[in-house]
Protein backbone atom coordinates (compact mmCIF):
# COMPACT_ATOMS: atom_id res chain seq x y z
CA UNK A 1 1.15 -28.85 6.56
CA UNK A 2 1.39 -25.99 8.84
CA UNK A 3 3.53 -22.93 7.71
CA UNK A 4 5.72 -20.48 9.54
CA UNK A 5 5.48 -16.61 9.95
CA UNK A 6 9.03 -16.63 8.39
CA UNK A 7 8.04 -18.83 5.36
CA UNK A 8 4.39 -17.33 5.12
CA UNK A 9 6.37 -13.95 5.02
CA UNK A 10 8.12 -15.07 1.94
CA UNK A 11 5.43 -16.15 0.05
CA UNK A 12 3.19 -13.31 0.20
CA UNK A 13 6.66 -11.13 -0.58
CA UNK A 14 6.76 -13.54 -3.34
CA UNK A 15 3.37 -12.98 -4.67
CA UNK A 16 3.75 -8.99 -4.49
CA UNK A 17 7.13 -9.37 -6.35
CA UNK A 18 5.53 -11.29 -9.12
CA UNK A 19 2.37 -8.51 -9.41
CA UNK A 20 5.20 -5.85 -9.23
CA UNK A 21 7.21 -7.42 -11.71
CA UNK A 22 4.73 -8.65 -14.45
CA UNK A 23 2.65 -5.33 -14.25
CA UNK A 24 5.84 -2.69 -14.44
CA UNK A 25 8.26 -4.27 -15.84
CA UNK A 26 6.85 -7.09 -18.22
CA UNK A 27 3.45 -4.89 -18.83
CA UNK A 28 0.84 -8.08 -18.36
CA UNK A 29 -2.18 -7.03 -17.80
CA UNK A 30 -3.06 -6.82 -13.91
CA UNK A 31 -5.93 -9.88 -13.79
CA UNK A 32 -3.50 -12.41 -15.10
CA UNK A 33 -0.82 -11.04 -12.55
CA UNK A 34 -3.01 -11.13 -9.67
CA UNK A 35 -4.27 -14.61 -10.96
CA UNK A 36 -0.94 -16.13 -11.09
CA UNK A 37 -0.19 -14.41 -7.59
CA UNK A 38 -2.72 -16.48 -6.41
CA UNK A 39 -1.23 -19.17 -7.34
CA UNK A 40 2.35 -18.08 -5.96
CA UNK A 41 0.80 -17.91 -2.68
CA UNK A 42 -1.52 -20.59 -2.70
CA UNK A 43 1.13 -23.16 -3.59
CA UNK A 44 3.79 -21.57 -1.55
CA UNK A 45 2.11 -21.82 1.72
CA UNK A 46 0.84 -25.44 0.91
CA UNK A 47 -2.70 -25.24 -0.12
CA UNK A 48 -4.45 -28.13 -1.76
CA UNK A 49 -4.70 -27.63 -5.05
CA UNK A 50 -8.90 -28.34 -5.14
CA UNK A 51 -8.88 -25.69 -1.86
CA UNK A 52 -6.90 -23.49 -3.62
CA UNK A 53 -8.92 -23.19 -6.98
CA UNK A 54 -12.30 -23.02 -5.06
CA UNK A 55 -11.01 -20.11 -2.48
CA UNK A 56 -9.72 -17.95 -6.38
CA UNK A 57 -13.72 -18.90 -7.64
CA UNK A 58 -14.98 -17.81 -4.35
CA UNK A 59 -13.42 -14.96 -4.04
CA UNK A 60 -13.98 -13.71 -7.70
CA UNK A 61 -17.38 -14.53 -7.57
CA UNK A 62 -18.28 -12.66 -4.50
CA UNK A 63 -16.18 -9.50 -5.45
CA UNK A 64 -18.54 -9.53 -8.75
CA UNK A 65 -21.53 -10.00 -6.54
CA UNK A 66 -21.25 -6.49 -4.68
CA UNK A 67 -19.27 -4.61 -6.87
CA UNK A 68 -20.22 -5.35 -10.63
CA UNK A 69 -23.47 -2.93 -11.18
CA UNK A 70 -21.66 -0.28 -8.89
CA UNK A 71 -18.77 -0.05 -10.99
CA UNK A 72 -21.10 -0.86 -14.51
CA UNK A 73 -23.10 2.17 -13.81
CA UNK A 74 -20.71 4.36 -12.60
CA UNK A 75 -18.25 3.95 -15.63
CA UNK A 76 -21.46 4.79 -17.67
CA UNK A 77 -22.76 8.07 -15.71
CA UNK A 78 -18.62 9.15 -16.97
CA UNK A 79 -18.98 8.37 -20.24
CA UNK A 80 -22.53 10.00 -20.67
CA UNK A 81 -21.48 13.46 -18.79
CA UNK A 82 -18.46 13.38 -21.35
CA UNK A 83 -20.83 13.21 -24.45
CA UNK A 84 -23.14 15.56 -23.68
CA UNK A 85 -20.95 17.83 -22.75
CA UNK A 86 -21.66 18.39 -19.21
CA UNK A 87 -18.28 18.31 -17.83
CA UNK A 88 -17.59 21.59 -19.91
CA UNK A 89 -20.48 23.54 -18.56
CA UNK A 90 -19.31 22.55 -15.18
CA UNK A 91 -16.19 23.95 -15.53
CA UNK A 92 -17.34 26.80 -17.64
CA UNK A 93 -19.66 27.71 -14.21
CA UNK A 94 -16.63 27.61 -12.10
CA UNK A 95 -14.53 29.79 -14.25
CA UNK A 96 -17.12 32.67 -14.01
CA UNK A 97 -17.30 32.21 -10.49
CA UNK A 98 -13.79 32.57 -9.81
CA UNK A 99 -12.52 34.88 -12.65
CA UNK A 100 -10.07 34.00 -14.85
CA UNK A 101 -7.27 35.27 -12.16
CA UNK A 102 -7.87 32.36 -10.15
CA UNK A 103 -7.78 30.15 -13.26
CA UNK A 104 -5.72 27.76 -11.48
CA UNK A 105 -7.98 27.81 -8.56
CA UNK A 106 -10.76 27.32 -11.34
CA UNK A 107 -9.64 24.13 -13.02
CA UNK A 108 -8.78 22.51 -9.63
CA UNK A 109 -12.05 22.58 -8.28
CA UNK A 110 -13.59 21.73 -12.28
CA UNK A 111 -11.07 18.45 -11.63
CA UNK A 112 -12.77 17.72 -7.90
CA UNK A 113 -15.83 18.00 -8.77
CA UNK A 114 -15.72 16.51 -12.23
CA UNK A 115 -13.73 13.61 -11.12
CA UNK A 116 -16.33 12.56 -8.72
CA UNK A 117 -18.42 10.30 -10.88
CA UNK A 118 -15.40 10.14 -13.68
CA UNK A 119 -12.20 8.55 -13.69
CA UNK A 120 -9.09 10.55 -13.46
CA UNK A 121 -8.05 10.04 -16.80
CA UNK A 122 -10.80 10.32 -18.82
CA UNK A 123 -11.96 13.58 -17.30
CA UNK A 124 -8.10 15.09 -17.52
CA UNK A 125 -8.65 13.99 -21.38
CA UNK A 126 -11.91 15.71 -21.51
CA UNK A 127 -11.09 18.51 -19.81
CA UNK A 128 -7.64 19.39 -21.72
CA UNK A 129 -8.75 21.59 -24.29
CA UNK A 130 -10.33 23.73 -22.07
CA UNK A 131 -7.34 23.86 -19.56
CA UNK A 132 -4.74 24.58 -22.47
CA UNK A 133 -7.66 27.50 -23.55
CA UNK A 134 -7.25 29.00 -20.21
CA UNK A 135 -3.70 28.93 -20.03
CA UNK A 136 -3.40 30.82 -23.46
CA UNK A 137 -6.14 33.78 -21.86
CA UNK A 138 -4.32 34.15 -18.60
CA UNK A 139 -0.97 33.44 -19.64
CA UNK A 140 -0.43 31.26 -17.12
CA UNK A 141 2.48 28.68 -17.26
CA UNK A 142 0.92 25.11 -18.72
CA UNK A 143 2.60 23.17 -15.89
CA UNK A 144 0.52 24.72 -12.99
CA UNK A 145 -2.59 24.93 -14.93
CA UNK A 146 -2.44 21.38 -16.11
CA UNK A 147 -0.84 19.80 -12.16
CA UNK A 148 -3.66 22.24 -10.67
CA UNK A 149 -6.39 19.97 -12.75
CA UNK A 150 -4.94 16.73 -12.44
CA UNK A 151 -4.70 17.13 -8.60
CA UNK A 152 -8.70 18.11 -8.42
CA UNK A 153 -9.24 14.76 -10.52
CA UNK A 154 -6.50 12.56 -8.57
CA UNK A 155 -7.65 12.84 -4.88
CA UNK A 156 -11.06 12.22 -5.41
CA UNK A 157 -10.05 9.21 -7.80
CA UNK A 158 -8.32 8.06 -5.19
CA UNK A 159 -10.18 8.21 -2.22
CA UNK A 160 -13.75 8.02 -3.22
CA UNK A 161 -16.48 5.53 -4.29
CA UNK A 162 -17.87 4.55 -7.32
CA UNK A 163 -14.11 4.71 -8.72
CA UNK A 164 -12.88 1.13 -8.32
CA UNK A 165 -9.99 0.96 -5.57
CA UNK A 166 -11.89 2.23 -2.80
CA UNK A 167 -15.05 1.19 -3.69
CA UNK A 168 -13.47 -2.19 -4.00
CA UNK A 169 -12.37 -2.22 -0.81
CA UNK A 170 -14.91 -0.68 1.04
CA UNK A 171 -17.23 -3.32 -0.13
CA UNK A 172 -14.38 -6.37 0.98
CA UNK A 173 -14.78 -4.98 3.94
CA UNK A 174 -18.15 -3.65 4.12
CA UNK A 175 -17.61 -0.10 5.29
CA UNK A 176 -20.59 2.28 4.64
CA UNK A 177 -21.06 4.08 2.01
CA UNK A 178 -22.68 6.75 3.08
CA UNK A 179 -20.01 7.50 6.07
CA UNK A 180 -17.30 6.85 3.53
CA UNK A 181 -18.06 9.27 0.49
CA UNK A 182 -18.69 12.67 3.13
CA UNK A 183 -14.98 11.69 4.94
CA UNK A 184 -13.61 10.53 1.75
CA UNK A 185 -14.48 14.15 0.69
CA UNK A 186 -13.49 16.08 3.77
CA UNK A 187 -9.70 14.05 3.11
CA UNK A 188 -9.37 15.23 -0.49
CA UNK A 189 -10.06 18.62 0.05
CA UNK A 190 -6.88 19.36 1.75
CA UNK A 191 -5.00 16.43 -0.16
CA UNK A 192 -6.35 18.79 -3.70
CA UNK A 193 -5.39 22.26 -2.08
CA UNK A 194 -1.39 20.90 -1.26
CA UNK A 195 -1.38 19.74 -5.30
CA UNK A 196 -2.89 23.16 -6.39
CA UNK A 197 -0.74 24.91 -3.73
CA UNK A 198 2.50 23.17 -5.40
CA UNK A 199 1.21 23.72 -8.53
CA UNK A 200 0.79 27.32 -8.08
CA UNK A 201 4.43 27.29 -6.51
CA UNK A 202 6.70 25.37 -8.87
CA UNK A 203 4.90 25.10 -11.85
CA UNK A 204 4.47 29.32 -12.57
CA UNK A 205 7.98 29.09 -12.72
CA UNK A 206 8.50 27.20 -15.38
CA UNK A 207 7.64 28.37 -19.16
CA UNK A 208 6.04 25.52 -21.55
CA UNK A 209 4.95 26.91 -24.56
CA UNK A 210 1.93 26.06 -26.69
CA UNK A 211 1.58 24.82 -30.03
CA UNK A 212 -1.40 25.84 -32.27
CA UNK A 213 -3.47 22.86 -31.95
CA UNK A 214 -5.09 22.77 -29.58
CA UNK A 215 -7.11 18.81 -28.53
CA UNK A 216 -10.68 19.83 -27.18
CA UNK A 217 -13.29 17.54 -25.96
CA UNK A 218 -16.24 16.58 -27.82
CA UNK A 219 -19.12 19.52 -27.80
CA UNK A 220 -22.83 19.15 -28.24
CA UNK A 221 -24.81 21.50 -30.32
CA UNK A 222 -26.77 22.29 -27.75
CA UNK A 223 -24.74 21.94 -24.39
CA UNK A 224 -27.31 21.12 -21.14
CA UNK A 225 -28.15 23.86 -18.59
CA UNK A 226 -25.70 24.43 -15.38
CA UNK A 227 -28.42 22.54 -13.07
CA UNK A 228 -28.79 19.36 -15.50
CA UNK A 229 -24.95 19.44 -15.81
CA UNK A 230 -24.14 19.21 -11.96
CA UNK A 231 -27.42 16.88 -11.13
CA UNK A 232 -26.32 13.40 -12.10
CA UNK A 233 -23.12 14.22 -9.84
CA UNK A 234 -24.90 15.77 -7.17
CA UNK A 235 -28.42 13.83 -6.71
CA UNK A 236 -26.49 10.28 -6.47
CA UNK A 237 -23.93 11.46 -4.15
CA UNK A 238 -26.30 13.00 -1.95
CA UNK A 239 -28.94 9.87 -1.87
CA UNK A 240 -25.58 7.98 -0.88
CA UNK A 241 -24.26 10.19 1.72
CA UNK A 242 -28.17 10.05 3.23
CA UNK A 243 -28.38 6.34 3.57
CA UNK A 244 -26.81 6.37 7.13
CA UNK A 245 -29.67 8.53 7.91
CA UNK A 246 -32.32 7.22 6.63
CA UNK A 247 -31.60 3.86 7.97
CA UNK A 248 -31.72 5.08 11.85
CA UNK A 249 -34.69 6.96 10.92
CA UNK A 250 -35.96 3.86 9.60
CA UNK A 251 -35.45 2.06 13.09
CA UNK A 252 -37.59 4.84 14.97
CA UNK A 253 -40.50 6.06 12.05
CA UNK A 254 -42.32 3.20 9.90
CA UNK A 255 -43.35 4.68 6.93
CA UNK A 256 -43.63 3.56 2.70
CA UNK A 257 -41.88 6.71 2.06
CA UNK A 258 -38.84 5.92 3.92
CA UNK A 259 -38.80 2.80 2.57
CA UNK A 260 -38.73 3.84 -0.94
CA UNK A 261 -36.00 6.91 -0.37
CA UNK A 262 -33.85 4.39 1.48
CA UNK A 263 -34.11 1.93 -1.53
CA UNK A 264 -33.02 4.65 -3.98
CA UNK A 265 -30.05 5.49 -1.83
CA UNK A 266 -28.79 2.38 -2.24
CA UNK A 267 -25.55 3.07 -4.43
CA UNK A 268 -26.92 0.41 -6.98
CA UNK A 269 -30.29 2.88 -7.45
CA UNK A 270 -28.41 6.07 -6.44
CA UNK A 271 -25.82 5.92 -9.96
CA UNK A 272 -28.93 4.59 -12.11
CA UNK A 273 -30.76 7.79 -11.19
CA UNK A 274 -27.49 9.65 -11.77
CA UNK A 275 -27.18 7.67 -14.89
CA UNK A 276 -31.05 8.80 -15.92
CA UNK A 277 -30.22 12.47 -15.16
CA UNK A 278 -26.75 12.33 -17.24
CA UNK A 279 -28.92 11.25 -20.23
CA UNK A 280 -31.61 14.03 -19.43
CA UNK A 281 -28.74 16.24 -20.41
CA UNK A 282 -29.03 16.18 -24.09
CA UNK A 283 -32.69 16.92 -25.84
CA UNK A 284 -32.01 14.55 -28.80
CA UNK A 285 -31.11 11.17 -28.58
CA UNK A 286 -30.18 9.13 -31.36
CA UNK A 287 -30.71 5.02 -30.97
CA UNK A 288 -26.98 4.28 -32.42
CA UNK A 289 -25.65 6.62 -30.41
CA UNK A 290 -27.08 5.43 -27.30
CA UNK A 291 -26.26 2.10 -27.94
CA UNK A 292 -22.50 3.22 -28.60
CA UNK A 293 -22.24 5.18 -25.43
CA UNK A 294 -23.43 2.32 -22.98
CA UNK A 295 -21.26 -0.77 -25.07
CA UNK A 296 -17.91 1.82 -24.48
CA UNK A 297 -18.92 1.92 -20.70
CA UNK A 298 -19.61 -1.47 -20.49
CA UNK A 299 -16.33 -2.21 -22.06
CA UNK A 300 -14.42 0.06 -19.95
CA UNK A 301 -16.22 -1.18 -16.88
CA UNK A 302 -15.53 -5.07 -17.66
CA UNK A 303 -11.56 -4.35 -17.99
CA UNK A 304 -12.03 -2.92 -14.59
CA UNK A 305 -14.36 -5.68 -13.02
CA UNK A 306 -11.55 -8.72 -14.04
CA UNK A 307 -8.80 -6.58 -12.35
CA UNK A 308 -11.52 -6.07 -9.10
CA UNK A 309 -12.70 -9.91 -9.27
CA UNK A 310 -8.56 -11.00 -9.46
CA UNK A 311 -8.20 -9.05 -6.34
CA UNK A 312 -10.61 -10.73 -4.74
CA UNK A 313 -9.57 -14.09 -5.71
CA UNK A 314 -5.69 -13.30 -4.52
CA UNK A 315 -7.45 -11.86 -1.00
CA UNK A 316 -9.30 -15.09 -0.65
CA UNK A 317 -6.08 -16.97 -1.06
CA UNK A 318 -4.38 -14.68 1.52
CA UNK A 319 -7.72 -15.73 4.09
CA UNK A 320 -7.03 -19.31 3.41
CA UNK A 321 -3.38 -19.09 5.00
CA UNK A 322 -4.55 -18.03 7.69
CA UNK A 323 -2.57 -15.27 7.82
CA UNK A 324 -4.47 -13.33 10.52
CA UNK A 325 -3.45 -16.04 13.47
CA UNK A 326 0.10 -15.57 12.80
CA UNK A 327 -0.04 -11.82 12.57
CA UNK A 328 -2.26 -11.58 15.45
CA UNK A 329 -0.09 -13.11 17.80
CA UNK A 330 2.78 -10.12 16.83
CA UNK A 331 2.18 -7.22 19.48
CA UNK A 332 4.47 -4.89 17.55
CA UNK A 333 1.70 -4.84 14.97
CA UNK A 334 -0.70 -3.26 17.24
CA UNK A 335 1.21 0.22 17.24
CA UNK A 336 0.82 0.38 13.60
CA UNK A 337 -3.30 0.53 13.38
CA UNK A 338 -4.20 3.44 10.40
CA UNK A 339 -0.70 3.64 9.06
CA UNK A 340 0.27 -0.11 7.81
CA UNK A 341 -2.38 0.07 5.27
CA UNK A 342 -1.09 3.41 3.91
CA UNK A 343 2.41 2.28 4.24
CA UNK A 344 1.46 -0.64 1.59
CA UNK A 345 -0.34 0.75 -0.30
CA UNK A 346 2.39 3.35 -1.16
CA UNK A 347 5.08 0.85 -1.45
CA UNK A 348 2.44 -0.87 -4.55
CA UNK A 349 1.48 2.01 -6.04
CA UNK A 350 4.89 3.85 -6.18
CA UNK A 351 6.35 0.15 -7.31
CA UNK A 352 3.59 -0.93 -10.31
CA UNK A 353 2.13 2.37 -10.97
CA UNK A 354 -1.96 1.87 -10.91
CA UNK A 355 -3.68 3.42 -7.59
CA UNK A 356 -6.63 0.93 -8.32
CA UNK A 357 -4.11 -2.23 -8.19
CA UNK A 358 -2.23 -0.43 -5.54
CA UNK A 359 -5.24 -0.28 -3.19
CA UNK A 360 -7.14 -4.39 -3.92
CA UNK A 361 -3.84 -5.68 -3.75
CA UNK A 362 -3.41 -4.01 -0.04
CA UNK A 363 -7.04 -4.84 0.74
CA UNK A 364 -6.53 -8.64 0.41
CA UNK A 365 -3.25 -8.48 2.79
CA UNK A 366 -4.25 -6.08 5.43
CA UNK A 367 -7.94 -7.48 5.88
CA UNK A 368 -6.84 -10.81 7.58
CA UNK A 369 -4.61 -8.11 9.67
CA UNK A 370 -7.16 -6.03 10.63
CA UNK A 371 -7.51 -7.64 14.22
CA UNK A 372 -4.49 -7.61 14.89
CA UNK A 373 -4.08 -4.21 14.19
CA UNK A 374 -7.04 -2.75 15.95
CA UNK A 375 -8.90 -2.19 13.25
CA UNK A 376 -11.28 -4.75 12.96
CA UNK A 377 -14.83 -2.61 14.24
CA UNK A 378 -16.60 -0.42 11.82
CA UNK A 379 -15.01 2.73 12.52
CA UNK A 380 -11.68 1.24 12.33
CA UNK A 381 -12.47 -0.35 8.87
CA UNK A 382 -13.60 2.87 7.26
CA UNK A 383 -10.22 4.76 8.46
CA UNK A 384 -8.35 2.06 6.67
CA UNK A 385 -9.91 2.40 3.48
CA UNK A 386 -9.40 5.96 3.52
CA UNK A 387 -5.71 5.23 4.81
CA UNK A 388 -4.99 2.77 1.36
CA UNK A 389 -6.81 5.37 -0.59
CA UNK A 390 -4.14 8.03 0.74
CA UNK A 391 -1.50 5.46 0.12
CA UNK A 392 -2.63 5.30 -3.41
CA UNK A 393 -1.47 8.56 -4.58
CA UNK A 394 1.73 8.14 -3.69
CA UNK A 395 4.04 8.42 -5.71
CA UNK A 396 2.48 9.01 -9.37
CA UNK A 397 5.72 8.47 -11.93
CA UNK A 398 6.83 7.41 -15.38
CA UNK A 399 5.26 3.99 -14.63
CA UNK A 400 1.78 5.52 -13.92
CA UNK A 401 -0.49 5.56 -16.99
CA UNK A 402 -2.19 8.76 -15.65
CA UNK A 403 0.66 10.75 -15.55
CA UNK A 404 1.54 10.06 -19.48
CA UNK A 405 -2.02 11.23 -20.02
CA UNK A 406 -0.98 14.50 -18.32
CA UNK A 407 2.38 14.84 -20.17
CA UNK A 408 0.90 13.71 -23.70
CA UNK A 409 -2.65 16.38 -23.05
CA UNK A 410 -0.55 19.06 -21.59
CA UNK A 411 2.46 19.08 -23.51
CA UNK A 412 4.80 19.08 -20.32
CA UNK A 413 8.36 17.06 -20.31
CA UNK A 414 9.19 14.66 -18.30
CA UNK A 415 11.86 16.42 -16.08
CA UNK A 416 9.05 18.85 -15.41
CA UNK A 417 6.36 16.12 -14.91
CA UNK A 418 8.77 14.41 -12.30
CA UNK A 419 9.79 18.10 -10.79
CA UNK A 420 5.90 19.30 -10.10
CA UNK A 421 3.00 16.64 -10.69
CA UNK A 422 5.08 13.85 -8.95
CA UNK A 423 5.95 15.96 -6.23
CA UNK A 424 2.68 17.06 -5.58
CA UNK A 425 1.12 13.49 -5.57
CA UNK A 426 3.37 13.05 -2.51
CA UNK A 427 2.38 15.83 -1.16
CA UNK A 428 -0.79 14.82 -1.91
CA UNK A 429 -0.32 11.39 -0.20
CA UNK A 430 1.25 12.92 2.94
CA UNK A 431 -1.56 15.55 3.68
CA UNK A 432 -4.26 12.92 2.95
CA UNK A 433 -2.97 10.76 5.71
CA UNK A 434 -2.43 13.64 8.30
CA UNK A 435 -5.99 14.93 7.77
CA UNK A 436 -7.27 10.72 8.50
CA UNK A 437 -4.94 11.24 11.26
CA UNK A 438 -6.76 13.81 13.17
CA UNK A 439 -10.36 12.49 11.98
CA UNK A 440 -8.93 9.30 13.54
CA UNK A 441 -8.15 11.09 17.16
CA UNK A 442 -11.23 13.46 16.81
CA UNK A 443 -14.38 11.24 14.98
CA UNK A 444 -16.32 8.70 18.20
C-alpha cells in the first residue's frame, strides 16, 4: 500500500514525538526509543512486518560495521589521557603561555584542544579542579571561567570526529574524514570564541563564590612531558587530516611507503597509534590497571555504539518509505539546501537534550532528502554534517546531561546556568552555521 506525503508526514512526526517524549520526559534510554521509533514508522507507513525487521538488522548491522572500532578506540585514547594525567599538563602548558590574565582565554583553548579526542563531559569533569584553582588565583568570577571551558569542550564535541554524532553521520553518509576534521575545526573556532566572548561578558558579572573543597582530577606521580601529553591528540588527527592527500598522491607516485602511511591514516590505525602514544605517557604500567582502563572504555564506548546502531536501524526504516521520492518531487525544498539539516537538528537537540541523539536522529531523515535538497554530491554531504553538527549545540538546557555536569563541577545555579552557558550554546549554534555559510559560498 502506497502512502501519502500528508500521512508519511505524520508518521515520521510521530516517530520524533515518541524519541522526544520517552528520552525527556519518561528518561528511557535512547536505543530502546529509537528502536520503538522504528517501529512507529515502520508500521505507520505500512511496511511488512518481515521487511520491516530486516531493514532495523540491516541498518544496525552496517552502522556497527564502520563505526564500532572508531568509536571503541576513541573512547579509550579519552580515558587513557585522563589517567595519566595528560589533560592537566596540557592545560598547565597553555596557562603559562597565556598568563594567568587571560585565564579565561586559557581554559577555553585547554577545553578545544582537550576535547578533541575526549568527550565533553568527561574532560569538563577532568578538567574542574583545575578551572575552580584558577578562578581562586585570578579572582575571576566561576561562571565565566567554568562557560569559557565548557564552550572549548562543546564545539569540538559537537562538530568533530571520533565523538559519536558526527562521526556517525559522516560515515552514513560517507563524507571524508580527512576534509571533515580540518573544516570541522575551522567552524569551531569561531563557534568557541562567541561562548568565551559571552562568557567573558555576562559571566564576570556575576559573583559565585567557592567553597573549600575543591574536586580535582586524578594525578600521576609522575605526570608525562608536554610533547607526550599533546602527541596522541596531535599525531592521529594529523594522519587523518593527511589521508585526502595521500590518496591523490597515491594515484600519481607508486610507492610501499605511501602505501603504508596511507594505511595508518586510516582513522581505524590513526586512534590506535593515538591510543599507543596515550599509554606511552606513563613510565609504569600496572597489568590491573591496564585492564581497568580499557574494560571502562569499552563500557563507555558500547552504551554509545547501541544508541549509534538504533540510529541506524530507525534511518534504514526512514529509506524503506521511500521518503526521498515524495520529498523530491517538493521544489520548495530545494531553497533550503545547508539549513534544513541545522534547522532539525536544533529542533531535537533543544527538545530531548543529547547533541549525539540530536544529530543520528537528523541523519536518518535528511539523508533520503539529500537530493532533493541539493545536497546529494560530496561537497554537499560534508556541509551537511557540519550543518547538524552546528544544529547540535543548540540550545544546551536543564534537559541536557552536560550542562548538570557544568552546574554540579562548577558550583553555578541554575538561573545563572540558563542566563550565560545556555545563551552562549546559541550563540554558539548561530555562529557555527554562519561560518558553514560562507565556507559553503567560498570552498569549490
Amino acid at each position: 500500500m502506497t502512502i501519502s506525503l500528508p500521512g508519511l508526514l505524520i508518521c515520521l512526526a510521530a516517530g520524533v514525538l515518541v524519541i522526544i517524549l520517552l528520552t525527556a520526559r519518561y528518561r528511557l534510554h535512547a536505543f530502546f526509543a529509537l528502536l520503538i521509533a522504528s517501529f512507529v514508522v515502520g508500521l505507520g507507513t505500512h511496511i511488512p512486518m518481515p521487511d520491516l525487521i530486516n531493514a532495523i538488522k540491516e541498518g544496525f548491522g552496517n552502522i556497527m560495521k564502520s563505526l564500532g572500532l572508531i568509536i571503541v578506540l576513541g573512547t579509550a585514547l579519552g580515558v587513557v589521557l585522563e589517567h595519566t594525567g595528560s589533560t592537566r599538563v596540557m592545560a598547565d602548558f597553555i596557562l603559562r603561555k597565556t598568563g594567568e590574565r587571560h585565564a579565561t582565554l586559557a581554559i577555553t583553548i585547554t577545553g578545544f584542544i582537550v576535547g578533541l579526542p575526549i568527550f565533553c563531559d568527561s574532560g569538563y569533569i577532568v578538567l574542574s579542579g583545575l578551572n575552580r584553582s584558577l578562578a581562586r588565583r585570578t579572582g575571576i568570577s566561576m561562571a565565566a571561567m567554568a562557560v569559557s571551558l565548557a564552550a572549548g569542550l562543546y564545539s569540538v564535541h559537537c562538530l568533530i570526529p571520533p565523538h559519536p554524532g558526527a562521526t556517525a553521520a559522516a560515515s552514513v553518509f560517507g563524507v571524508d574524514f580527512g576534509k571533515l576534521i580540518p573544516l570541522g575545526i575551522l567552524v569551531a573556532i569561531p563557534a568557541t570564541m562567541a561562548g568565551y566572548l559571552w562568557a567573558n561578558f555576562t559571566g564576570r558579572k556575576i559573583t559565585v563564590t567557592l567553597g573549600a573543597e575543591e574536586i580535582l582530577a586524578e594525578e600521576t606521580s609522575q605526570p608525562p612531558s608536554v610533547i607526550k601529553a599533546f602527541l596522541p591528540v596531535v599525531v592521529p588527527i594529523a594522519l587523518i587530516a593527511g589521508r585526502s592527500f595521500l590518496t591523490i598522491q597515491m594515484s600519481a607516485v607508486k610507492g610501499w611507503w605511501l602505501s603504508a602511511l596511507l594505511s595508518l591514516s586510516d582513522p581505524v590505525m590513526a586512534l590506535a597509534i593515538g591510543v599507543l602514544l596515550a599509554f606511552n605517557c606513563h613510565r609504569r604500567w600496572e597489568r590491573q590497571t591496564v585492564g581497568h582502563l580499557l574494560q571502562e572504555a569499552a563500557e563507555k564506548a558500547g552504551g554509545i555504539l547501541v544508541i549509534i546502531g538504533a540510529g541506524g536501524a530507525f534511518g534504514a526504516v526512514l529509506a524503506s518509505t521511500h521518503i526521498d521520492r515524495h520529498f523530491g518531487q517538493e521544489s520548495a525544498l530545494n531553497g533550503l539546501g545547508i539549513l534544513l539539516p541545522f534547522l532539525i537538528t536544533s529542533v531535537l537537540k533543544t527538545a530531548q537534550g543529547s547533541s549525539t541523539v540530536a544529530i543520528i536522529t537528523a541523519t536518518s531523515i535528511i539523508q533520503p532528502l539529500l537530493p532533493a535538497l541539493g545536497l546529494e554530491t560530496a561537497k554537499g554531504q560534508l556541509f551537511t554534517v557540519l550543518s547538524m553538527g552546528a544544529g547540535s549545540m543548540m540550545i544546551s538546557h536543564v534537559n541536557d546531561a552536560y550542562f548538570w555536569v557544568i552546574t554540579k563541577f562548577s558550583g553555578l545555579d541554575i538561573k545563572t546556568m540558563l542566563r550565560v552557558y545556555s545563551v552562549a550554546s546559541l550563540l554558539m549554534g548561530l555562529v557555527s552555521m554562519l561560518m558553514i555559510y560562507l565556507l559553503w559560498l567560498v570552498l569549490p
